[in-house]
PDB file of N, CA and C in Angstrom:
ATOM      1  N   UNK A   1      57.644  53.114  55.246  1.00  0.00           N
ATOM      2  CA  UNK A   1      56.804  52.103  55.912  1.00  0.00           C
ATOM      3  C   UNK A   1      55.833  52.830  56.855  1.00  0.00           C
ATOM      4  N   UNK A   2      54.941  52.663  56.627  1.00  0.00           N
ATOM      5  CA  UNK A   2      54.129  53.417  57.466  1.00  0.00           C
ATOM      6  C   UNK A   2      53.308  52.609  58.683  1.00  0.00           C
ATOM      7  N   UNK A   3      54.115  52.370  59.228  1.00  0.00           N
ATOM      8  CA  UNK A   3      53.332  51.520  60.977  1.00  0.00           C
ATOM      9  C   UNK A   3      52.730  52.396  61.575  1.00  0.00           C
ATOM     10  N   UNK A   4      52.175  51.862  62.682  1.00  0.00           N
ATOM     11  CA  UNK A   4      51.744  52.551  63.379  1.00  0.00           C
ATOM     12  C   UNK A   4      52.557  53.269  64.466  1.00  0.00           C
ATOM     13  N   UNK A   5      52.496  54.411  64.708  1.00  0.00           N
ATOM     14  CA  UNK A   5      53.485  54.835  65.427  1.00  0.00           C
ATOM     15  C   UNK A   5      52.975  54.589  67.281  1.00  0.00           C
ATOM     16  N   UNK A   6      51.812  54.070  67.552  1.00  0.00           N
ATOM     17  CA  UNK A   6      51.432  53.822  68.638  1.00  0.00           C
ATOM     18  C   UNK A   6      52.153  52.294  69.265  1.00  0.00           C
ATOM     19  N   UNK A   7      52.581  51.528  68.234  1.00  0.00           N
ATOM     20  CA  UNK A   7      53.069  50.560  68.078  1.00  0.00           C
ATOM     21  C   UNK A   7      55.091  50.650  69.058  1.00  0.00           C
ATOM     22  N   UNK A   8      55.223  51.937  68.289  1.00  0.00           N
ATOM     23  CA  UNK A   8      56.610  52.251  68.251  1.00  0.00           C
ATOM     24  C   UNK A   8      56.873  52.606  69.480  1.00  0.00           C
ATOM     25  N   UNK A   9      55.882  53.713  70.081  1.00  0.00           N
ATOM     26  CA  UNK A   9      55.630  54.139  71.274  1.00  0.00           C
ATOM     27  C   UNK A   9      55.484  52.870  72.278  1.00  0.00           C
ATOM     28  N   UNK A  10      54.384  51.825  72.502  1.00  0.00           N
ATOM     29  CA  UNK A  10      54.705  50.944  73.303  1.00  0.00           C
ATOM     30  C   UNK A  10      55.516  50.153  73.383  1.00  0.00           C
ATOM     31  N   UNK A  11      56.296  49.508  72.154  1.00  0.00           N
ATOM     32  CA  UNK A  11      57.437  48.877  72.271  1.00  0.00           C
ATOM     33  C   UNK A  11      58.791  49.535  72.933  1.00  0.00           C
ATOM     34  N   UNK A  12      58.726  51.137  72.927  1.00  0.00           N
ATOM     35  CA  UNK A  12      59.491  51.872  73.403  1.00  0.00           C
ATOM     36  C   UNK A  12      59.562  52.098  75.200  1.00  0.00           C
ATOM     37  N   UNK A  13      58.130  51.924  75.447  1.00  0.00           N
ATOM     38  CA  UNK A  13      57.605  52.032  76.798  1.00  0.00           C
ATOM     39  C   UNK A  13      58.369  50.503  77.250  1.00  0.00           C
ATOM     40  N   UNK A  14      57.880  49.499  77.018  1.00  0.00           N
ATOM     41  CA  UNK A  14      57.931  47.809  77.139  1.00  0.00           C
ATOM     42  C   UNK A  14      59.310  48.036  77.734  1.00  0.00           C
ATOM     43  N   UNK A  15      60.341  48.364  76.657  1.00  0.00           N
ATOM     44  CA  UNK A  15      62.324  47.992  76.825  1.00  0.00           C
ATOM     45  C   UNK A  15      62.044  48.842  78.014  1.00  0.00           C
ATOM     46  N   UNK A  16      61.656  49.950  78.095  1.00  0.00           N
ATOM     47  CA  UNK A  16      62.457  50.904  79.161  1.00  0.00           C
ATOM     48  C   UNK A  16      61.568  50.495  80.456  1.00  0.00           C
ATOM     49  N   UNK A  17      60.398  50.161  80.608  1.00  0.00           N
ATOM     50  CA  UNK A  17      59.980  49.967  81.800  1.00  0.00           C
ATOM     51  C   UNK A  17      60.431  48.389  82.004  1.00  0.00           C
ATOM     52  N   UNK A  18      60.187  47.705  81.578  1.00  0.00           N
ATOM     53  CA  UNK A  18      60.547  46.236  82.385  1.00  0.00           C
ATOM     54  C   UNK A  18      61.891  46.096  82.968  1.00  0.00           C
ATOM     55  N   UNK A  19      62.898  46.528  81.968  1.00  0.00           N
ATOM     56  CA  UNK A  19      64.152  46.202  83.073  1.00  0.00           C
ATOM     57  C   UNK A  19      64.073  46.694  84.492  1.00  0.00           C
ATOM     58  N   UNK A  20      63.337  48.535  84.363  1.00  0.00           N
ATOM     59  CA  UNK A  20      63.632  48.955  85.635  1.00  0.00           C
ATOM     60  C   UNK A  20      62.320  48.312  86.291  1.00  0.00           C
ATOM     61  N   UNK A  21      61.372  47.812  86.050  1.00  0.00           N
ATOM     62  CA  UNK A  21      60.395  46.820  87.152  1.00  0.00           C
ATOM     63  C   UNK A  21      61.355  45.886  87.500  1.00  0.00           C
ATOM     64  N   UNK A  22      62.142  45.324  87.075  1.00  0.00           N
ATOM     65  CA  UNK A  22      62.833  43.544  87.577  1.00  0.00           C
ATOM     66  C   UNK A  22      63.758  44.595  88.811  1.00  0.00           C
ATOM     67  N   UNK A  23      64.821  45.308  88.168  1.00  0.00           N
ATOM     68  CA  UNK A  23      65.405  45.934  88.832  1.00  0.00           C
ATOM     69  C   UNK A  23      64.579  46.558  90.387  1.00  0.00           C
ATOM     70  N   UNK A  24      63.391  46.658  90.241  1.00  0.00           N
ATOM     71  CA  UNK A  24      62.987  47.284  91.730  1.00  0.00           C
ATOM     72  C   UNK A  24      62.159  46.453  92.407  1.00  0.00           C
ATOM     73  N   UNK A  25      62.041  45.487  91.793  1.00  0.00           N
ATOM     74  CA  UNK A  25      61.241  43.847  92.459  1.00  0.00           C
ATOM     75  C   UNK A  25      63.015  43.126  93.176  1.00  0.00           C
ATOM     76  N   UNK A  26      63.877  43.293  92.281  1.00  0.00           N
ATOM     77  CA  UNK A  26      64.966  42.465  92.751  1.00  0.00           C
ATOM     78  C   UNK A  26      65.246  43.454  93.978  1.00  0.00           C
ATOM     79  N   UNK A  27      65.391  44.862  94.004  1.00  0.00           N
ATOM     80  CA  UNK A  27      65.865  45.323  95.679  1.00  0.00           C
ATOM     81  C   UNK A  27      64.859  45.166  96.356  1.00  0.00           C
ATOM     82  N   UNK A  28      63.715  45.062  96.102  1.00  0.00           N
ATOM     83  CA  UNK A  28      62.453  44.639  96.965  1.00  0.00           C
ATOM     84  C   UNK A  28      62.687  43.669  97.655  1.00  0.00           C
ATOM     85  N   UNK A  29      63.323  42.180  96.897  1.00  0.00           N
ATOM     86  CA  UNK A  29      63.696  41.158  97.528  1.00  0.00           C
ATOM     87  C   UNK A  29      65.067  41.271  98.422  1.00  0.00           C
ATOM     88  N   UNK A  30      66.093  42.222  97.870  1.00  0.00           N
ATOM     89  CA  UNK A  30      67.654  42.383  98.535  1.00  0.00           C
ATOM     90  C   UNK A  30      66.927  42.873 100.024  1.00  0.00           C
ATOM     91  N   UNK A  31      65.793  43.847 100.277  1.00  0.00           N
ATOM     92  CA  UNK A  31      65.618  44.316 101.802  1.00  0.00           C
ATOM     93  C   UNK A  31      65.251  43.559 102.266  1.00  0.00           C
ATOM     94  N   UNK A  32      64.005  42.786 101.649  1.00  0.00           N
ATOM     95  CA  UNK A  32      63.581  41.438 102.635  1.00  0.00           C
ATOM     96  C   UNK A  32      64.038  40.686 103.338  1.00  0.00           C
ATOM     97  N   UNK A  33      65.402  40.364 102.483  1.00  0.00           N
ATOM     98  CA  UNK A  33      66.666  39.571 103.059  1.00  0.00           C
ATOM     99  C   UNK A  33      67.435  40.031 103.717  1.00  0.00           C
ATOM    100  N   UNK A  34      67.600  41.276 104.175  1.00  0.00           N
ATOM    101  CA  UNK A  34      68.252  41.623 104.958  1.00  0.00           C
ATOM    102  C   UNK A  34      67.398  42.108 106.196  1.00  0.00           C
ATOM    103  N   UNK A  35      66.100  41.971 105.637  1.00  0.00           N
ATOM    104  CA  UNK A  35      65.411  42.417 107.113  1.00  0.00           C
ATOM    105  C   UNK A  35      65.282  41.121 107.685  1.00  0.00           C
ATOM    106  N   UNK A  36      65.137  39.635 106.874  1.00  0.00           N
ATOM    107  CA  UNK A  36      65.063  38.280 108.039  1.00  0.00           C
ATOM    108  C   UNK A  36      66.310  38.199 108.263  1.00  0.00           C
ATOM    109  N   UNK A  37      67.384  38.491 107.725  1.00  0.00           N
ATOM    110  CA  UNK A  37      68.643  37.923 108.515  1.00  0.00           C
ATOM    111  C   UNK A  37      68.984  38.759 109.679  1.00  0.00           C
ATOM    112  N   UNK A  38      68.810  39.985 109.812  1.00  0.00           N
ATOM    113  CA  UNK A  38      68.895  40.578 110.865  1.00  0.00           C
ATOM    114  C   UNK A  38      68.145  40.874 112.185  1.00  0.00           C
ATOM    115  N   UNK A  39      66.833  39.603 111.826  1.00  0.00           N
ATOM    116  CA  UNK A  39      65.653  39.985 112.910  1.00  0.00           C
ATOM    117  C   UNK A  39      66.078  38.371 113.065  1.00  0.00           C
ATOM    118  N   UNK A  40      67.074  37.070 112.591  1.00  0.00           N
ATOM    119  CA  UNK A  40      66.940  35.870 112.822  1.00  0.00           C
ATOM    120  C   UNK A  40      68.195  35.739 113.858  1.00  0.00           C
ATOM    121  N   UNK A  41      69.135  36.986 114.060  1.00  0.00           N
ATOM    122  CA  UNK A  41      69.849  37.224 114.731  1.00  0.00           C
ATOM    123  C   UNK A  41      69.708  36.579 116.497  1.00  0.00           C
TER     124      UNK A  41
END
């Protein structure tokens, strides 16, 4: 089968970068929350 291998390459990029974007947006949000609960003190 001859695809495109540029194809293969971004779908390869896509899996591996998005989880770790959610993953560093979600501790983005875990500090936030711990910086208002500790300044609501």
């Amino acid at each position: 089968m001859a695809e495109k291998p540029g194809l293969y390459a971004a779908r390869a990029i896509h899996l591996y970068a998005m989880p770790t974007y959610h993953l560093h947006i979600y501790d983005q949000i875990q500090v936030m929350e711990l910086v208002l609960d500790s300044s609501s003190d």
